[in-house]
Each structure stands twice: as structure tokens, then as C-alpha cells.
PDB file of N, CA and C in Angstrom:
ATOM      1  N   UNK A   1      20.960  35.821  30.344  1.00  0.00           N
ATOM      2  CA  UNK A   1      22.115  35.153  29.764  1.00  0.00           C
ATOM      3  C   UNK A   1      21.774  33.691  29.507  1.00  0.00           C
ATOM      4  N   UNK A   2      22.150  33.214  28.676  1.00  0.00           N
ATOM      5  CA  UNK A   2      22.068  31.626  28.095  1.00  0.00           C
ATOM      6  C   UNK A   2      22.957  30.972  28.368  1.00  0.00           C
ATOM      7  N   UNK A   3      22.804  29.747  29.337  1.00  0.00           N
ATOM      8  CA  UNK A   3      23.340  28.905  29.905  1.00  0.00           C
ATOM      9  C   UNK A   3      24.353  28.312  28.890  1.00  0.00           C
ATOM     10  N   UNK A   4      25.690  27.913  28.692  1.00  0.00           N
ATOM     11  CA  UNK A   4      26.393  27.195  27.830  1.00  0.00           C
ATOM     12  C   UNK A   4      25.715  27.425  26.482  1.00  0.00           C
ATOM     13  N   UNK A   5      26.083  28.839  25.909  1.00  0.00           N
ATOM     14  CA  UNK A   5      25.321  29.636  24.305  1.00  0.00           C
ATOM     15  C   UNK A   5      26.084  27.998  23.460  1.00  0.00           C
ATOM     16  N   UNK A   6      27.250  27.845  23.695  1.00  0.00           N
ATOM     17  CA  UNK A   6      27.887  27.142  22.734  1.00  0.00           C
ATOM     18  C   UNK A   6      27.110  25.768  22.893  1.00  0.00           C
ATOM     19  N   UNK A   7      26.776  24.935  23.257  1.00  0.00           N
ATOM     20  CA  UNK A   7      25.927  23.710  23.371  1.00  0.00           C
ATOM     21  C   UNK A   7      24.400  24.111  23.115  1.00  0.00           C
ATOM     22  N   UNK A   8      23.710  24.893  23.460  1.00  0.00           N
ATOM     23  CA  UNK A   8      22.815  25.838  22.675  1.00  0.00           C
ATOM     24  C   UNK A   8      22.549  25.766  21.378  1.00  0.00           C
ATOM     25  N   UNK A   9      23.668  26.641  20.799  1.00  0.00           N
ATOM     26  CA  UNK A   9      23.145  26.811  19.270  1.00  0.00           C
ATOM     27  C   UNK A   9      23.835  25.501  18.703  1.00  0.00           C
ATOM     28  N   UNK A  10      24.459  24.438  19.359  1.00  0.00           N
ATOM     29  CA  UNK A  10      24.714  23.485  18.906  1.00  0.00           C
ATOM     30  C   UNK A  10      23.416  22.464  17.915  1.00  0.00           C
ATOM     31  N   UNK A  11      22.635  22.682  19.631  1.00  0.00           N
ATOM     32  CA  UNK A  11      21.280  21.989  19.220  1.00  0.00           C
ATOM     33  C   UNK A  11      20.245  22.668  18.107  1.00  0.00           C
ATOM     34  N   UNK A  12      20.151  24.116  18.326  1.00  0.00           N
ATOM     35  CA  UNK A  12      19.578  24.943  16.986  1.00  0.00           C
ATOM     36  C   UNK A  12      20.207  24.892  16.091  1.00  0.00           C
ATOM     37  N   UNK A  13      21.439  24.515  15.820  1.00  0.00           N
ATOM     38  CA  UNK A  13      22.112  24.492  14.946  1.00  0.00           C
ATOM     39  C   UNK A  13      21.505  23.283  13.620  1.00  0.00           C
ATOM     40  N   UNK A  14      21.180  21.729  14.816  1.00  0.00           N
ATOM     41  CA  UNK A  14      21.451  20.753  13.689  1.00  0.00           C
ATOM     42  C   UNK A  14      19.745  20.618  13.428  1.00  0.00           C
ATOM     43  N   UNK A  15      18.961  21.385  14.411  1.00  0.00           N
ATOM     44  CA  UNK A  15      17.243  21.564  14.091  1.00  0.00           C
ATOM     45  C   UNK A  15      17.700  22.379  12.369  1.00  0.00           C
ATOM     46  N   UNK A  16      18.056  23.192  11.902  1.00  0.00           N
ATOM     47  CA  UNK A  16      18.365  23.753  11.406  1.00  0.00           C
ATOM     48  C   UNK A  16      19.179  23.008   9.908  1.00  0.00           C
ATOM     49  N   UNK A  17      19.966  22.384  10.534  1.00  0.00           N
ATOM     50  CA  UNK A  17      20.783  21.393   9.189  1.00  0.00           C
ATOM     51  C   UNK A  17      19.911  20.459   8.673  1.00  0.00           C
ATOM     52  N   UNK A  18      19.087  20.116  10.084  1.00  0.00           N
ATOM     53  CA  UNK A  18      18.174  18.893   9.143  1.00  0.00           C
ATOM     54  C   UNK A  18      17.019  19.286   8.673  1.00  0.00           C
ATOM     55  N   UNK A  19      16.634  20.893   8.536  1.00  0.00           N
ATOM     56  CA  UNK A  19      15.488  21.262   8.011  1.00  0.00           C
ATOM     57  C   UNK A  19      16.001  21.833   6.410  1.00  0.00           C
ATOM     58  N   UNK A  20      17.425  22.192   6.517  1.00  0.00           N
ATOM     59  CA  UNK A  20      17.541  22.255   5.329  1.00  0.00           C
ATOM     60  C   UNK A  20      17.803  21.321   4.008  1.00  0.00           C
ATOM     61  N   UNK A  21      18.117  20.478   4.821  1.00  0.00           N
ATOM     62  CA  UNK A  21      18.791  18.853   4.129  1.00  0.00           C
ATOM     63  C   UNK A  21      17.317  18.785   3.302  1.00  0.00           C
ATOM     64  N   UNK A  22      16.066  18.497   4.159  1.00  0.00           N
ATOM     65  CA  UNK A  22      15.273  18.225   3.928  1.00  0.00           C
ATOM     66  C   UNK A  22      14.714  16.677   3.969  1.00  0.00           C
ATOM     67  N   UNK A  23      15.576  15.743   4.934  1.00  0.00           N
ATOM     68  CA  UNK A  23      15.784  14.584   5.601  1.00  0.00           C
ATOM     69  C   UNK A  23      15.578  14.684   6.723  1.00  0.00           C
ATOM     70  N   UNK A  24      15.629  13.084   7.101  1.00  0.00           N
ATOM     71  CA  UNK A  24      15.665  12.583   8.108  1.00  0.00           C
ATOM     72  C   UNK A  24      14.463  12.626   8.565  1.00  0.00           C
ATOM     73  N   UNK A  25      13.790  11.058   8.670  1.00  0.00           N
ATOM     74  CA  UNK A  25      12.654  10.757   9.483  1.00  0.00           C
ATOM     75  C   UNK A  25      11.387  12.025   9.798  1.00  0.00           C
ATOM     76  N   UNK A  26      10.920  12.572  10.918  1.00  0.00           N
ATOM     77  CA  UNK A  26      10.021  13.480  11.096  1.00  0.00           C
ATOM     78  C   UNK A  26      10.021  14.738  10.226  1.00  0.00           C
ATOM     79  N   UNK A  27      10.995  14.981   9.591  1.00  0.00           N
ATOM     80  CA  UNK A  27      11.548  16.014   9.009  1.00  0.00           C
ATOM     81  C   UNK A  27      10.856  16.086   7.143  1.00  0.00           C
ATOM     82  N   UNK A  28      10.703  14.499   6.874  1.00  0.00           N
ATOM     83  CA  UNK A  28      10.936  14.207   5.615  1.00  0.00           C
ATOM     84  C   UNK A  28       9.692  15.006   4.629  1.00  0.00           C
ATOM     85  N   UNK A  29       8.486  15.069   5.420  1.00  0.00           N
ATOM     86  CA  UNK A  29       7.359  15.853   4.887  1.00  0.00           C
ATOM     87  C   UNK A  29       7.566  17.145   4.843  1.00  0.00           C
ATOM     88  N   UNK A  30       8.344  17.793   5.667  1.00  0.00           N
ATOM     89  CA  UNK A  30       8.612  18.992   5.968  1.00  0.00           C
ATOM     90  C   UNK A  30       9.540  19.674   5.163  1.00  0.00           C
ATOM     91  N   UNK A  31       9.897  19.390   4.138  1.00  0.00           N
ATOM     92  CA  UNK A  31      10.993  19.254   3.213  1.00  0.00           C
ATOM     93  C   UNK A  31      10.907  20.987   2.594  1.00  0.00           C
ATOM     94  N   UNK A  32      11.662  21.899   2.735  1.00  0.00           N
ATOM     95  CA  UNK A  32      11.780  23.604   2.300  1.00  0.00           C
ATOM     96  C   UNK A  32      11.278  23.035   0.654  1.00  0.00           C
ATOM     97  N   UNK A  33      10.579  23.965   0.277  1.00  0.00           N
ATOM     98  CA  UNK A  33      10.098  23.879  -1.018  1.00  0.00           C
ATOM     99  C   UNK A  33      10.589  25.910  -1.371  1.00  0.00           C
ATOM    100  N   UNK A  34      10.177  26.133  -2.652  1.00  0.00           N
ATOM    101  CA  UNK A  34      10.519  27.470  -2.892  1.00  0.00           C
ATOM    102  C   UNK A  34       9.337  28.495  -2.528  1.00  0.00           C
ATOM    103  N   UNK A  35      10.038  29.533  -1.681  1.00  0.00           N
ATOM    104  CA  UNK A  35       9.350  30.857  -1.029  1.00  0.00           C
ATOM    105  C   UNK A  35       8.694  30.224   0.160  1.00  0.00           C
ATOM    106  N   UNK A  36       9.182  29.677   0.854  1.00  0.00           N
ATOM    107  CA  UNK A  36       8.822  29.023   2.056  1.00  0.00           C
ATOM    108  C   UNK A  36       9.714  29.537   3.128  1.00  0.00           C
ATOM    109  N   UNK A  37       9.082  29.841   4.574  1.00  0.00           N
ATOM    110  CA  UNK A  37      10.210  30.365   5.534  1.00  0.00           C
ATOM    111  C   UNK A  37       9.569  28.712   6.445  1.00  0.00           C
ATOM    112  N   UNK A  38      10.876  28.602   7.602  1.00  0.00           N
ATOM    113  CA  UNK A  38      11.180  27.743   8.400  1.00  0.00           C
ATOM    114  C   UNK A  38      10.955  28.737   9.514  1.00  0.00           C
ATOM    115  N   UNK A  39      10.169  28.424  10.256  1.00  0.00           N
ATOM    116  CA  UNK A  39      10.009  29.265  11.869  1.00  0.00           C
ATOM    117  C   UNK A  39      10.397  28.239  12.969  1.00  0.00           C
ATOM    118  N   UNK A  40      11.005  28.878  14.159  1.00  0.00           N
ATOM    119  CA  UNK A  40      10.642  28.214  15.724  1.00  0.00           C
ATOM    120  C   UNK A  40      10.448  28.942  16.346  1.00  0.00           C
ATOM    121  N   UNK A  41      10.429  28.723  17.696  1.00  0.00           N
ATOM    122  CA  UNK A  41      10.282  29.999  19.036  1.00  0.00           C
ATOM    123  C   UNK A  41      11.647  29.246  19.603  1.00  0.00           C
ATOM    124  N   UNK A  42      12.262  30.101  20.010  1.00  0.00           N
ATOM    125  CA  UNK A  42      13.094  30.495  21.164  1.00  0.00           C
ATOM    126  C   UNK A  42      13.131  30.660  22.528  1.00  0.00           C
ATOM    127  N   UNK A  43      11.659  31.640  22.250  1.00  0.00           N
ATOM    128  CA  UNK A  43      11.509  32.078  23.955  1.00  0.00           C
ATOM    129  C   UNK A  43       9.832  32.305  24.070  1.00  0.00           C
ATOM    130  N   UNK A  44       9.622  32.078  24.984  1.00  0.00           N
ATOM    131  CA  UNK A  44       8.099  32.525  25.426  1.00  0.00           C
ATOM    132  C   UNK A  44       7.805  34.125  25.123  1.00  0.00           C
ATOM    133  N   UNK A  45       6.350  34.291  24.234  1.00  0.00           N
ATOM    134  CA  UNK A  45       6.362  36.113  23.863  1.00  0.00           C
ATOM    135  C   UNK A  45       4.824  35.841  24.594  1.00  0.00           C
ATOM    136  N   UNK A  46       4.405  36.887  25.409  1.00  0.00           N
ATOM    137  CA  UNK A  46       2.930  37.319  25.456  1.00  0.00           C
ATOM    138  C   UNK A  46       2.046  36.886  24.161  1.00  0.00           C
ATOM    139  N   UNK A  47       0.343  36.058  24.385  1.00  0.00           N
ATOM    140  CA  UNK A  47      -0.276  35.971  23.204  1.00  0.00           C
ATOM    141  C   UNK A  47      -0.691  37.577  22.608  1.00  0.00           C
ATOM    142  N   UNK A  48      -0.878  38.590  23.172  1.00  0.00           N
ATOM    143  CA  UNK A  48      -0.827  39.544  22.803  1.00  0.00           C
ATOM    144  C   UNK A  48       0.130  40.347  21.687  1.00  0.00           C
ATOM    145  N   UNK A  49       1.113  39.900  22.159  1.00  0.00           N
ATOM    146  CA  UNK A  49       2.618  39.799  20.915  1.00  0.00           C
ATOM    147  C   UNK A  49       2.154  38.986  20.121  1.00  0.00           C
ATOM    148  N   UNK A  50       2.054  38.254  20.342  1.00  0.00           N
ATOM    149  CA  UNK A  50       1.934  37.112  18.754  1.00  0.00           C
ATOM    150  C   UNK A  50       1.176  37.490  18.200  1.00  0.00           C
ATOM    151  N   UNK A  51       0.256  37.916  18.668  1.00  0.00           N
ATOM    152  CA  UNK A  51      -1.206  38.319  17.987  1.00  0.00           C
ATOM    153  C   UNK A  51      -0.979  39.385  16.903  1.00  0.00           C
ATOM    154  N   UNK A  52       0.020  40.285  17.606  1.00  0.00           N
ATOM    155  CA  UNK A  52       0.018  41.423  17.251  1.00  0.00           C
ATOM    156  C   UNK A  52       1.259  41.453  15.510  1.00  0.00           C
ATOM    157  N   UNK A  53       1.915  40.330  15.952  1.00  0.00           N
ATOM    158  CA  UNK A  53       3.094  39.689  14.545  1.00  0.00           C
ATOM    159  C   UNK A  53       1.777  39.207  13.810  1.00  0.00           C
ATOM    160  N   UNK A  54       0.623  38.427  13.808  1.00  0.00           N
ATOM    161  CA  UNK A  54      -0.047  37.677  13.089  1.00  0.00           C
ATOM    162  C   UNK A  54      -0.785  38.608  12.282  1.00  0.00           C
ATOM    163  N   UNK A  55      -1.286  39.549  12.872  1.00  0.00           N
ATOM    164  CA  UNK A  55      -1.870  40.673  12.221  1.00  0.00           C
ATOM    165  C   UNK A  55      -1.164  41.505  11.825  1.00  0.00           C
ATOM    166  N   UNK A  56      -0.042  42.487  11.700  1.00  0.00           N
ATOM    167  CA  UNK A  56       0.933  42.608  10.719  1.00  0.00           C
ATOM    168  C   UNK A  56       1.155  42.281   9.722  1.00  0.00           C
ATOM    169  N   UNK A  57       1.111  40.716   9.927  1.00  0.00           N
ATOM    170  CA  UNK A  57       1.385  40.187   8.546  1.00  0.00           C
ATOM    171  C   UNK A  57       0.851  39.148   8.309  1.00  0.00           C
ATOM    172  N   UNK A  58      -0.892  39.480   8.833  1.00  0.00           N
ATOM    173  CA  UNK A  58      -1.699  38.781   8.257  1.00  0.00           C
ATOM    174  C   UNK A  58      -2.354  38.393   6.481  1.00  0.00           C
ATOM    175  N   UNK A  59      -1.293  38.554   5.699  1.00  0.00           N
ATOM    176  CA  UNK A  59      -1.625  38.277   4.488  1.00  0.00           C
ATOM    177  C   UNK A  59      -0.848  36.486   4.722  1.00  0.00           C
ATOM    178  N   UNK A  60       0.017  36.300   5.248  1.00  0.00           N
ATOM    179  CA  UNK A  60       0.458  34.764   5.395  1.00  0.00           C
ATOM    180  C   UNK A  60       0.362  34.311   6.605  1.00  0.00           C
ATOM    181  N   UNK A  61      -0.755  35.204   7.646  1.00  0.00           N
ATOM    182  CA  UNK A  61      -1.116  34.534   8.729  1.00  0.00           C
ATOM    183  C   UNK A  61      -2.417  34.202   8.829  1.00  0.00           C
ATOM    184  N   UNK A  62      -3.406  34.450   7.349  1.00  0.00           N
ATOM    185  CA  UNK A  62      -4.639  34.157   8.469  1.00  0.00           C
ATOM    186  C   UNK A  62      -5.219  32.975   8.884  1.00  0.00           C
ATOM    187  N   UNK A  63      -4.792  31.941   8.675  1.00  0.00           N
ATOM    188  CA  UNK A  63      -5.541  30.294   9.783  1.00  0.00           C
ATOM    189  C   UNK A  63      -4.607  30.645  10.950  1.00  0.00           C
ATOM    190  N   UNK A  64      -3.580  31.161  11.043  1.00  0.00           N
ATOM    191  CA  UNK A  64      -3.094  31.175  12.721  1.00  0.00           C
ATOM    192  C   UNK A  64      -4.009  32.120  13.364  1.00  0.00           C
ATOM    193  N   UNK A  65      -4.226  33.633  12.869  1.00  0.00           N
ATOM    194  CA  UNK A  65      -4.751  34.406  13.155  1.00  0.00           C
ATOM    195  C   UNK A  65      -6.311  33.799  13.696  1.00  0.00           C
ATOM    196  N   UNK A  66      -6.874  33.270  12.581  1.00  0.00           N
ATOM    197  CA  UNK A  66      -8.134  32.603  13.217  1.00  0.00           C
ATOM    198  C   UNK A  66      -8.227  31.964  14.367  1.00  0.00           C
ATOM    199  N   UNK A  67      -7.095  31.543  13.853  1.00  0.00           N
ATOM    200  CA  UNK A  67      -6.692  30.138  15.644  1.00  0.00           C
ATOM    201  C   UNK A  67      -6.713  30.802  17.091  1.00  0.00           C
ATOM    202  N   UNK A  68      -5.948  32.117  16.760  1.00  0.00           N
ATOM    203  CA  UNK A  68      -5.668  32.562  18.067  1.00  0.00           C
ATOM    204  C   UNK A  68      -6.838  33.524  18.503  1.00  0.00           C
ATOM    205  N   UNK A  69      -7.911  33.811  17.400  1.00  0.00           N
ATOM    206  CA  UNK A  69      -9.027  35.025  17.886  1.00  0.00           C
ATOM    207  C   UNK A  69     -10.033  33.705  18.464  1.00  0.00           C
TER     208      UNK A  69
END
């Protein structure tokens, strides 16, 4: 269970507003361009899991993929 969900997704919330804005300071390079996804983590997954998402869909993973072999 997630401690206070509502103050929570408060904070994912405005990670989120200001990635779409495409502002604000650290953000400003990072700006969504078209056919672009926005990722975070949430929660800790096994590198084995990740590994296993990277190779899946290693047609737009392979420098992570490299990273992690």
C-alpha cells in the first residue's frame, strides 16, 4: 500500500506537467518532441526484468541494452 496515494501522485503528477509543458529549468532540454515516450521508475524491478523489457523491445533499446550486458 502507498503511504498518502493522494500527496504521491501529487508529486508524479507535476514531474509529469512539467515534462509536458516542456519548461522549466532542468526540464528545458528535455522538451517531448514527436513519437517520443517520457519514462520513470516507480519501483525497484530485478536487473533481470529490465533486461528482459530491453530485449523485447530492443529495436528502441539497444544503447541501454548494451549498457546493461
Amino acid at each position: 500500500m502507498v503511504p498518502e496515494p493522494a500527496e504521491q501522485w501529487a508529486r508524479v503528477r507535476s514531474v509529469l506537467d512539467l515534462v509536458a509543458e516542456g519548461n522549466g529549468g532542468f526540464l528545458e532540454d528535455l522538451r517531448p518532441r514527436a513519437s517520443t515516450v517520457t519514462m520513470f521508475g516507480l519501483e525497484h524491478i530485478p536487473l533481470s526484468t529490465f533486461r528482459a523489457l530491453l530485449t523485447r523491445f530492443r529495436g528502441d533499446n539497444a544503447r541501454a541494452l548494451e549498457l546493461v550486458d
